[in-house]
Protein backbone atom coordinates (compact mmCIF):
# COMPACT_ATOMS: atom_id res chain seq x y z
CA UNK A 1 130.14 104.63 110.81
CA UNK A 2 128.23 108.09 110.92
CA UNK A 3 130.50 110.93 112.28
CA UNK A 4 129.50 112.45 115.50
CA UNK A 5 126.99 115.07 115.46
CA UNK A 6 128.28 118.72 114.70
CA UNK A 7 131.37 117.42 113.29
CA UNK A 8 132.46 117.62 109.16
CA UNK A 9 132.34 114.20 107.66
CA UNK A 10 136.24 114.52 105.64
CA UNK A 11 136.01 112.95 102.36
CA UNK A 12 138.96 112.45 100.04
CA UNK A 13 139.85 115.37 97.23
CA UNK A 14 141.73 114.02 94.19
CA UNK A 15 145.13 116.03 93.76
CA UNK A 16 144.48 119.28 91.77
CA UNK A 17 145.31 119.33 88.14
CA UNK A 18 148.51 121.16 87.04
CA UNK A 19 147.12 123.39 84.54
CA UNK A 20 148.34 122.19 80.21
CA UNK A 21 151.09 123.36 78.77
CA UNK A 22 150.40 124.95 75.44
CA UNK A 23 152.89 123.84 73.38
CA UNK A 24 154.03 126.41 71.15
CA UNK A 25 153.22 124.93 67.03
CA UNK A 26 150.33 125.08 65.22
CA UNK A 27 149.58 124.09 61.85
CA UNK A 28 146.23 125.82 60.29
CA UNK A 29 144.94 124.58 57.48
CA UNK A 30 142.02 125.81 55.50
CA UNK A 31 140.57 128.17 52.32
CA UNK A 32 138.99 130.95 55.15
CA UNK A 33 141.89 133.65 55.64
CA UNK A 34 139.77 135.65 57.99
CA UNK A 35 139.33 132.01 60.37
CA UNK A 36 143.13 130.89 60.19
CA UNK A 37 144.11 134.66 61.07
CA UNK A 38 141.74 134.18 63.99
CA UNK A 39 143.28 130.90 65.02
CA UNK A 40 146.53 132.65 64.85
CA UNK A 41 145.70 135.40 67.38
CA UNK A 42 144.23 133.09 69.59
CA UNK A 43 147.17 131.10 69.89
CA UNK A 44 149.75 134.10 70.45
CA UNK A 45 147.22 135.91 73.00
CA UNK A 46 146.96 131.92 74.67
CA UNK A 47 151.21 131.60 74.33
CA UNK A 48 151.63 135.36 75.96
CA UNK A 49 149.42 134.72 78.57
CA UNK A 50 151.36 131.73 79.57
CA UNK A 51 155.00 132.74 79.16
CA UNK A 52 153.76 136.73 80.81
CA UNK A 53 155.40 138.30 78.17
CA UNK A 54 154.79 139.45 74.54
CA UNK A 55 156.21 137.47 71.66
CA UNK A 56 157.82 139.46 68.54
CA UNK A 57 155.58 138.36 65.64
CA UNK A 58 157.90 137.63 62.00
CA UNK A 59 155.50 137.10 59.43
CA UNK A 60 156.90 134.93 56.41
CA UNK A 61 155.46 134.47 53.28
CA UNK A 62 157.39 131.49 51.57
CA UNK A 63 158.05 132.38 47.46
CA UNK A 64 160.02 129.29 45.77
CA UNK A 65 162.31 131.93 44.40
CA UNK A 66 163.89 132.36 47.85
CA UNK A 67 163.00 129.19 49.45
CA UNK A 68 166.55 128.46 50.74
CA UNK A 69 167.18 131.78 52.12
CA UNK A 70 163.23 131.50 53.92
CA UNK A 71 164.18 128.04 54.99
CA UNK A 72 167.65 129.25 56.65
CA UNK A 73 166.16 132.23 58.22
CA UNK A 74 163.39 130.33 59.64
CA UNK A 75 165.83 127.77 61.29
CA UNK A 76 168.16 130.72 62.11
CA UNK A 77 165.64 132.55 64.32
CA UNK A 78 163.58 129.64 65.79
CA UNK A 79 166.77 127.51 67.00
CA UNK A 80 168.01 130.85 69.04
CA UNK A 81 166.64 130.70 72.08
CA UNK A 82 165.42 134.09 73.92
CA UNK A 83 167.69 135.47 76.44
CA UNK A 84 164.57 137.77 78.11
CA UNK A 85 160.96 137.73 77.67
CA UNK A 86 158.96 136.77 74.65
CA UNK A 87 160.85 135.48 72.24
CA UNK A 88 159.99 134.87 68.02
CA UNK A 89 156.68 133.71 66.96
CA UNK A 90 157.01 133.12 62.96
CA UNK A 91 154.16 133.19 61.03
CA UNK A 92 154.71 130.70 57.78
CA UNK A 93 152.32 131.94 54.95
CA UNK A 94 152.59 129.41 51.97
CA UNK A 95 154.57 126.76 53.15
CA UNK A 96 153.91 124.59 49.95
CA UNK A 97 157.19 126.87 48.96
CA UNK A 98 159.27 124.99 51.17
CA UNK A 99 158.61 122.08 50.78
CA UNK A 100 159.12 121.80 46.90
CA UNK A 101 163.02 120.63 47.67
CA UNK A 102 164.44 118.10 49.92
CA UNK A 103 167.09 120.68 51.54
CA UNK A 104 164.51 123.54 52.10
CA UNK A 105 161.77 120.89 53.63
CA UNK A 106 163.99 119.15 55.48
CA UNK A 107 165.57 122.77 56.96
CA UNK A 108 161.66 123.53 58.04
CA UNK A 109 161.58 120.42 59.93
CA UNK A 110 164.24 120.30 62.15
CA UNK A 111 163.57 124.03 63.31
CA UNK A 112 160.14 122.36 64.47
CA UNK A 113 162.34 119.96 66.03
CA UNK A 114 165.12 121.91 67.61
CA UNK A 115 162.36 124.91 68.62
CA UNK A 116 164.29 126.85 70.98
CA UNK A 117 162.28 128.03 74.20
CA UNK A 118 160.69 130.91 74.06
CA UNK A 119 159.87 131.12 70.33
CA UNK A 120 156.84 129.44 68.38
CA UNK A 121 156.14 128.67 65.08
CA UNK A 122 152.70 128.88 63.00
CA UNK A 123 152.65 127.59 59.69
CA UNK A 124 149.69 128.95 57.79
CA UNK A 125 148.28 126.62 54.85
CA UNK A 126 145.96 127.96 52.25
CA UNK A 127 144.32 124.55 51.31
CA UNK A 128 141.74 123.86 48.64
CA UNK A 129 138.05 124.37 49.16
CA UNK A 130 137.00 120.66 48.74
CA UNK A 131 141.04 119.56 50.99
CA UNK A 132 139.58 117.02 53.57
CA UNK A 133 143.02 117.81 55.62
CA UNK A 134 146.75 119.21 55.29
CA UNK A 135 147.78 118.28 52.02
CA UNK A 136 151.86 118.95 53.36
CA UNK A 137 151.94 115.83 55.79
CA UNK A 138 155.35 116.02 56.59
CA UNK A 139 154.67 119.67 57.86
CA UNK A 140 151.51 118.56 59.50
CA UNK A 141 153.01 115.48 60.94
CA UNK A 142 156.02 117.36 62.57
CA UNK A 143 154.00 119.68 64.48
CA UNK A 144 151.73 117.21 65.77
CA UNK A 145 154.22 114.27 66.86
CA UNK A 146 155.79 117.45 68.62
CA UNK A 147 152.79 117.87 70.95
CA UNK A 148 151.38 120.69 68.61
CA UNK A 149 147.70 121.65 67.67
CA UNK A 150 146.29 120.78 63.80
CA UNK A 151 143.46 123.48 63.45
CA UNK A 152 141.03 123.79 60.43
CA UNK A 153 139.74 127.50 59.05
CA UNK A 154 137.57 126.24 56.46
CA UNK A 155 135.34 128.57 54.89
CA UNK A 156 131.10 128.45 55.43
CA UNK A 157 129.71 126.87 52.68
CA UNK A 158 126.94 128.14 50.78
CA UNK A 159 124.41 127.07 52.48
CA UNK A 160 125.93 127.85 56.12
CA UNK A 161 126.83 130.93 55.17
CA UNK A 162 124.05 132.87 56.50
CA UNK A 163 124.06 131.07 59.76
CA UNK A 164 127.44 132.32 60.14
CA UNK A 165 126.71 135.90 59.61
CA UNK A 166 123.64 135.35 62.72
CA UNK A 167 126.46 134.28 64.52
CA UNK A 168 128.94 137.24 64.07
CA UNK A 169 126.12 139.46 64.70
CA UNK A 170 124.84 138.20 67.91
CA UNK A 171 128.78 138.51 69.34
CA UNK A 172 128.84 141.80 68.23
CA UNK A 173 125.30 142.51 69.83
CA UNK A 174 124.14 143.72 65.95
CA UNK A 175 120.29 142.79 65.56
CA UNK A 176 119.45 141.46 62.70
CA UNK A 177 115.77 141.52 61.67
CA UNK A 178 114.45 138.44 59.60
CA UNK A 179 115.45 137.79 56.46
CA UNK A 180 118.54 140.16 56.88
CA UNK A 181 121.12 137.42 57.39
CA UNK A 182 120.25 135.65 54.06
CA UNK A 183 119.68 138.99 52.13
CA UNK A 184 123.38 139.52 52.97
CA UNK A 185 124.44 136.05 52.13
CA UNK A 186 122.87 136.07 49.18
CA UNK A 187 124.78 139.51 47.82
CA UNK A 188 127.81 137.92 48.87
CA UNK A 189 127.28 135.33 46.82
CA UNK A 190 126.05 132.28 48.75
CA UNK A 191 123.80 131.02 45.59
CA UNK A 192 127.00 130.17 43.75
CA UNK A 193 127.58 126.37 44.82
CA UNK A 194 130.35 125.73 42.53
CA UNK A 195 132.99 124.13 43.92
CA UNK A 196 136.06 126.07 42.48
CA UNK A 197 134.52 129.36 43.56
CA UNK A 198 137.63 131.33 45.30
CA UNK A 199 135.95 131.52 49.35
CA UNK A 200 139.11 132.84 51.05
CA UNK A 201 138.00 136.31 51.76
CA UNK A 202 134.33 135.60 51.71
CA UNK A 203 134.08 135.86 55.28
CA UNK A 204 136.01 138.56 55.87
CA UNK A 205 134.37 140.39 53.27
CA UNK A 206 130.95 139.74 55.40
CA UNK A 207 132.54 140.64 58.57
CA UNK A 208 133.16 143.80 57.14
CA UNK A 209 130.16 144.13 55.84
CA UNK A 210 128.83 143.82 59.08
CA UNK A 211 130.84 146.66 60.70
CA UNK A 212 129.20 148.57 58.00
CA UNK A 213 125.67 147.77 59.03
CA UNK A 214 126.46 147.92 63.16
CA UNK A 215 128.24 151.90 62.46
CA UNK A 216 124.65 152.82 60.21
CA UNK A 217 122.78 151.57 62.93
CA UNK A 218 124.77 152.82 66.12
CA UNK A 219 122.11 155.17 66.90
CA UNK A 220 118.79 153.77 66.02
CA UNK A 221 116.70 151.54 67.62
CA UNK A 222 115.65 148.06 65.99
CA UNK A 223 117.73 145.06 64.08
CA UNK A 224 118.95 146.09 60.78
CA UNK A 225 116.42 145.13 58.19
CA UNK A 226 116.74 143.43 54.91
CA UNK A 227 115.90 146.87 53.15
CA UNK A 228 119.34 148.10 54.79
CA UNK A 229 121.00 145.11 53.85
CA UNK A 230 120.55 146.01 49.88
CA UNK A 231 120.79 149.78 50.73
CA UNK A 232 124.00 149.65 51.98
CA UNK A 233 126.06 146.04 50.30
CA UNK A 234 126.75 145.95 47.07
CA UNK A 235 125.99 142.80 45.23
CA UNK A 236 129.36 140.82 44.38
CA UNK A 237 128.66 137.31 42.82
CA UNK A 238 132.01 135.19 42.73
CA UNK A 239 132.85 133.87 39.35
CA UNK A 240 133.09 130.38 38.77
CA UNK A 241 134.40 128.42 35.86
CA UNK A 242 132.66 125.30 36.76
CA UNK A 243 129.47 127.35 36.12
CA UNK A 244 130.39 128.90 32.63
CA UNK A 245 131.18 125.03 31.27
CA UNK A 246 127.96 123.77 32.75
CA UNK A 247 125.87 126.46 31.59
CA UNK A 248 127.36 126.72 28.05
CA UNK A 249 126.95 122.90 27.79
CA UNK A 250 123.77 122.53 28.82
CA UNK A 251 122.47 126.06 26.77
CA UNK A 252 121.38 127.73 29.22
CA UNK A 253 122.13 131.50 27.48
CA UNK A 254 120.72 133.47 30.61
CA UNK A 255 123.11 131.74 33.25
CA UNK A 256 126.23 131.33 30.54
CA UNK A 257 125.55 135.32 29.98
CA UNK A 258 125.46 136.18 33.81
CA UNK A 259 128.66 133.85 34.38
CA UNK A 260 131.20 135.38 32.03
CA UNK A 261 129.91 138.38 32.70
CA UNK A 262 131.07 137.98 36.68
CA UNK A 263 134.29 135.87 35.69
CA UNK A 264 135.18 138.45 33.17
CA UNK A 265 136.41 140.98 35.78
CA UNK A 266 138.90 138.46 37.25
CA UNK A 267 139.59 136.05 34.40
CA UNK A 268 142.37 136.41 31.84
CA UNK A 269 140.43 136.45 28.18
CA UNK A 270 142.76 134.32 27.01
CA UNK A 271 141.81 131.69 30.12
CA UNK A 272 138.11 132.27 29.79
CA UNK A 273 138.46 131.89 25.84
CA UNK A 274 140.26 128.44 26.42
CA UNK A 275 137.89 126.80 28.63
CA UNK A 276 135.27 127.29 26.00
CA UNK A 277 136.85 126.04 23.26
CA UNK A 278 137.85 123.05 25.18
CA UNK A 279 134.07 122.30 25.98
CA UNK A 280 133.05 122.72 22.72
CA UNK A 281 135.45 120.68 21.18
CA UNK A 282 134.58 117.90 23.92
CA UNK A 283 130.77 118.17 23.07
CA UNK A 284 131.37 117.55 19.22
CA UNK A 285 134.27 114.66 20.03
CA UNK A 286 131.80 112.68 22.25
CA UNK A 287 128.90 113.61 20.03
CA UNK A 288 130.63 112.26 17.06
CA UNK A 289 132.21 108.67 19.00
CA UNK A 290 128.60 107.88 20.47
CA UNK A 291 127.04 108.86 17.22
CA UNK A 292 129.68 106.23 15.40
CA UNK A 293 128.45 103.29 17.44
CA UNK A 294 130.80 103.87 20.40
CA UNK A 295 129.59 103.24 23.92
CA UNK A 296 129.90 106.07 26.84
CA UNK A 297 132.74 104.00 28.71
CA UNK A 298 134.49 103.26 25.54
CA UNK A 299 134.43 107.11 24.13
CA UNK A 300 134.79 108.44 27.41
CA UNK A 301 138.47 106.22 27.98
CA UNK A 302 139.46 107.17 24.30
CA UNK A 303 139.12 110.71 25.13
CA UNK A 304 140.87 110.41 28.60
CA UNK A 305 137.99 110.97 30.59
CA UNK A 306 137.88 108.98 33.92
CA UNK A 307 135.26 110.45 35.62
CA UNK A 308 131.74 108.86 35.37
CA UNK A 309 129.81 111.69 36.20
CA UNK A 310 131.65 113.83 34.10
CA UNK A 311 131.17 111.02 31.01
CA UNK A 312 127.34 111.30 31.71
CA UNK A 313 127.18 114.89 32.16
CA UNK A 314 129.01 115.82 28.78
CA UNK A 315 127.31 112.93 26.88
CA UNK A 316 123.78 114.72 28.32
CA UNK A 317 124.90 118.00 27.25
CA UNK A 318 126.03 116.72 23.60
CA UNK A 319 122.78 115.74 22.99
CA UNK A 320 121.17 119.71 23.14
CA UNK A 321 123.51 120.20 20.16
CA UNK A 322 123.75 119.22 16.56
CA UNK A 323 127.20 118.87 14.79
CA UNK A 324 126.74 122.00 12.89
CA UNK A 325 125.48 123.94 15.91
CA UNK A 326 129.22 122.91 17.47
CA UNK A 327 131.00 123.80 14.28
CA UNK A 328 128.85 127.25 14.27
CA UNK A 329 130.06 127.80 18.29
CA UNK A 330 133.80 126.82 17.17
CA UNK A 331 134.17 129.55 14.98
CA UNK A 332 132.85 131.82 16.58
CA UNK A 333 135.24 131.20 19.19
CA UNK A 334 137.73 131.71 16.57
CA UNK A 335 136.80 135.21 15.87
CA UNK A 336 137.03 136.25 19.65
CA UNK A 337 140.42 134.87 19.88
CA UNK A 338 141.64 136.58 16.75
CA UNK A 339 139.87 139.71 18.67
CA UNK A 340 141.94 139.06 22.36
CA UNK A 341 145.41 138.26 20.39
CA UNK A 342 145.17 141.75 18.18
CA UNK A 343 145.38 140.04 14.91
CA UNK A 344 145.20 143.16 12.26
CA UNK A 345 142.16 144.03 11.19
CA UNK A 346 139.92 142.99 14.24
CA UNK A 347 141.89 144.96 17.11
CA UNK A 348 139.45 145.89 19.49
CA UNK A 349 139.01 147.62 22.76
CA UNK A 350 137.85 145.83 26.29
CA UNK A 351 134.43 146.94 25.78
CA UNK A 352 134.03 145.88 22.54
CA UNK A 353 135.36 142.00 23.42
CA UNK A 354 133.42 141.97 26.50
CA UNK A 355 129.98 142.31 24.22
CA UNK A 356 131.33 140.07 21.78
CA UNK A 357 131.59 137.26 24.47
CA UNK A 358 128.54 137.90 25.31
CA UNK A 359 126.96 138.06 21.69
CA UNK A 360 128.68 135.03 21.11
CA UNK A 361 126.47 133.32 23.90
CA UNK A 362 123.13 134.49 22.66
CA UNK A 363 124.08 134.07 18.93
CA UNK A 364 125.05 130.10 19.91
CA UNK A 365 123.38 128.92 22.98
CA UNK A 366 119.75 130.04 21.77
CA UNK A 367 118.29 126.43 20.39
CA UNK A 368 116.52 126.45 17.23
CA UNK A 369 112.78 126.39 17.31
């Protein structure tokens, strides 16, 4: 029936919704430091506002050496409840530390369990590039069976990267003219698709480099061009490993050349000599089983190789070589490594083994005409 006229037709209202209770463990996950500290802050300012007062922040960076002492401190302070206000949040910066021994893991998890109220816990995990989740479960696990979040701060990947930088810009209200987003990318390294390429600080390194850019143009008018872009960022190419191998295999001199060059300001000689030697020595082991009648699969399991991509790739790259041209590399290698070690007689300075590195790619990687 119709209600009378001039009257308010009452329909009936669902009971309002208690607002969630943010329950006070996260675990983030991830190889982007700049994200996971972002996830962090959101959490505490997210905690504060719902307890109305300010939590005392303990930041603790696990180290194996003092994993018991970490473990017992952690309980200590997270099991003792806070008598006014904000209590402890801790802030658990490589956990992997703690979880190496039964009594140290199993001290972690029962101050998730026995969280006193007031206090929080975030446990901060710097995973792997390529993790597809937490790699400690039992960590992980805890926090979530307790009602916690499981957040992921995974770096942008090549390719995304300069999407990511639009996206910083616009919330800072920078303009960015065309072209100026990937001119920045690119000098940050976004060409380098390598997979063990160290991404941690990449975008906090391009946040930066975006405060740079928004404080040059605070006073003019316009976006920020690609023209400012290489004006004002220098060009820092991560080293990768991956790439040296795959270059050196394949002789590619120009791209093995550029590639130690990069890796040689954060790799150990030693390190950088050693992964060399061990593709060279692969190159003439395969060459010589597949040139004695062996198949791929059968050479490949002799030599411990499981992969078979990586079987295919090697066996492609043996091919650009001869035996002798191997032999020739191997020796050269030798030299070096007498250089790095100081043997008497060829002690040298950085300089000098920097350029023989690199002589040592254009003497060996150059194929005969």
């Amino acid at each position: 029936m119709s209600p009378p006229s001039g009257t308010i037709a009452m329909m009936p209202q669902s009971a309002p919704t208690a607002p969630s209770t943010l329950v006070p463990l996260l675990y983030v996950w991830g190889d982007d430091e700049l994200a996971a500290e972002r996830l962090v802050t959101r959490f505490v300012s997210a905690l504060e506002g719902q307890i109305g007062a300010p939590l005392e922040r303990w930041d603790l960076r696990a180290d194996l050496a003092t994993a018991q002492s970490d473990a017992a401190q952690l309980y200590e302070r997270l099991a003792t409840p806070a008598m006014f206000g904000g209590g402890t949040l801790a802030v658990v910066a490589n956990p992997g530390a703690l979880a190496r021994r039964n009594d140290t893991r199993d001290r972690v998890l029962a101050a998730i369990g026995l969280l006193a109220t007031g206090n929080a816990i975030a446990i901060v995990e710097a995973a792997k590039s390529n993790a597809k989740g937490p790699s400690l479960r039992r960590f992980a696990d805890a926090v979530k069976d307790a009602g916690g979040a499981i957040r992921a701060a995974q770096a942008p990947r090549p390719t995304g990267l300069g999407a990511w930088i639009e996206t910083e810009a616009r919330e800072r209200r920078l303009s960015l003219g065309p072209g100026s987003a990937r001119e920045l990318a690119d000098r940050l390294g976004a060409r380098v698709t390598e997979g063990d390429v160290d991404r941690r600080f990449l975008s906090r390194i391009a946040s930066g480099e975006l405060d740079k850019l928004a404080l040059r143009h605070a006073l003019d008018e316009g976006p920020v061009t690609p023209d400012d872009v290489r004006a004002l960022v220098a060009e820092t190419t991560p080293s990768s490993l991956w790439a040296i191998t795959d270059a050196v295999g394949d002789r590619r001199a120009e791209a093995a050349v550029n590639a130690i060059d990069r890796a040689l300001e954060t790799t150990p000689e030693p390190v950088l000599l050693a992964i060399l030697h061990r593709r060279i020595v692969e190159l003439l082991e395969l060459g010589d089983r597949l040139a004695g009648g062996a198949s791929l699969p059968d050479a490949a399991r002799a030599m411990g190789i499981k992969s078979d991509f990586r079987a295919k790739t090697l066996a492609g790259q043996a091919r650009k070589w001869t035996t002798d041209e191997l032999t020739a590399a191997l020796a050269g290698l030798v030299e070096i490594d007498a250089m790095v070690k100081g043997v008497p007689g060829s002690a040298t300075d950085p300089a000098q083994r920097r350029l023989a590195f690199l002589l040592w790619v254009r003497a060996h990687l150059a194929k005969a005409h």
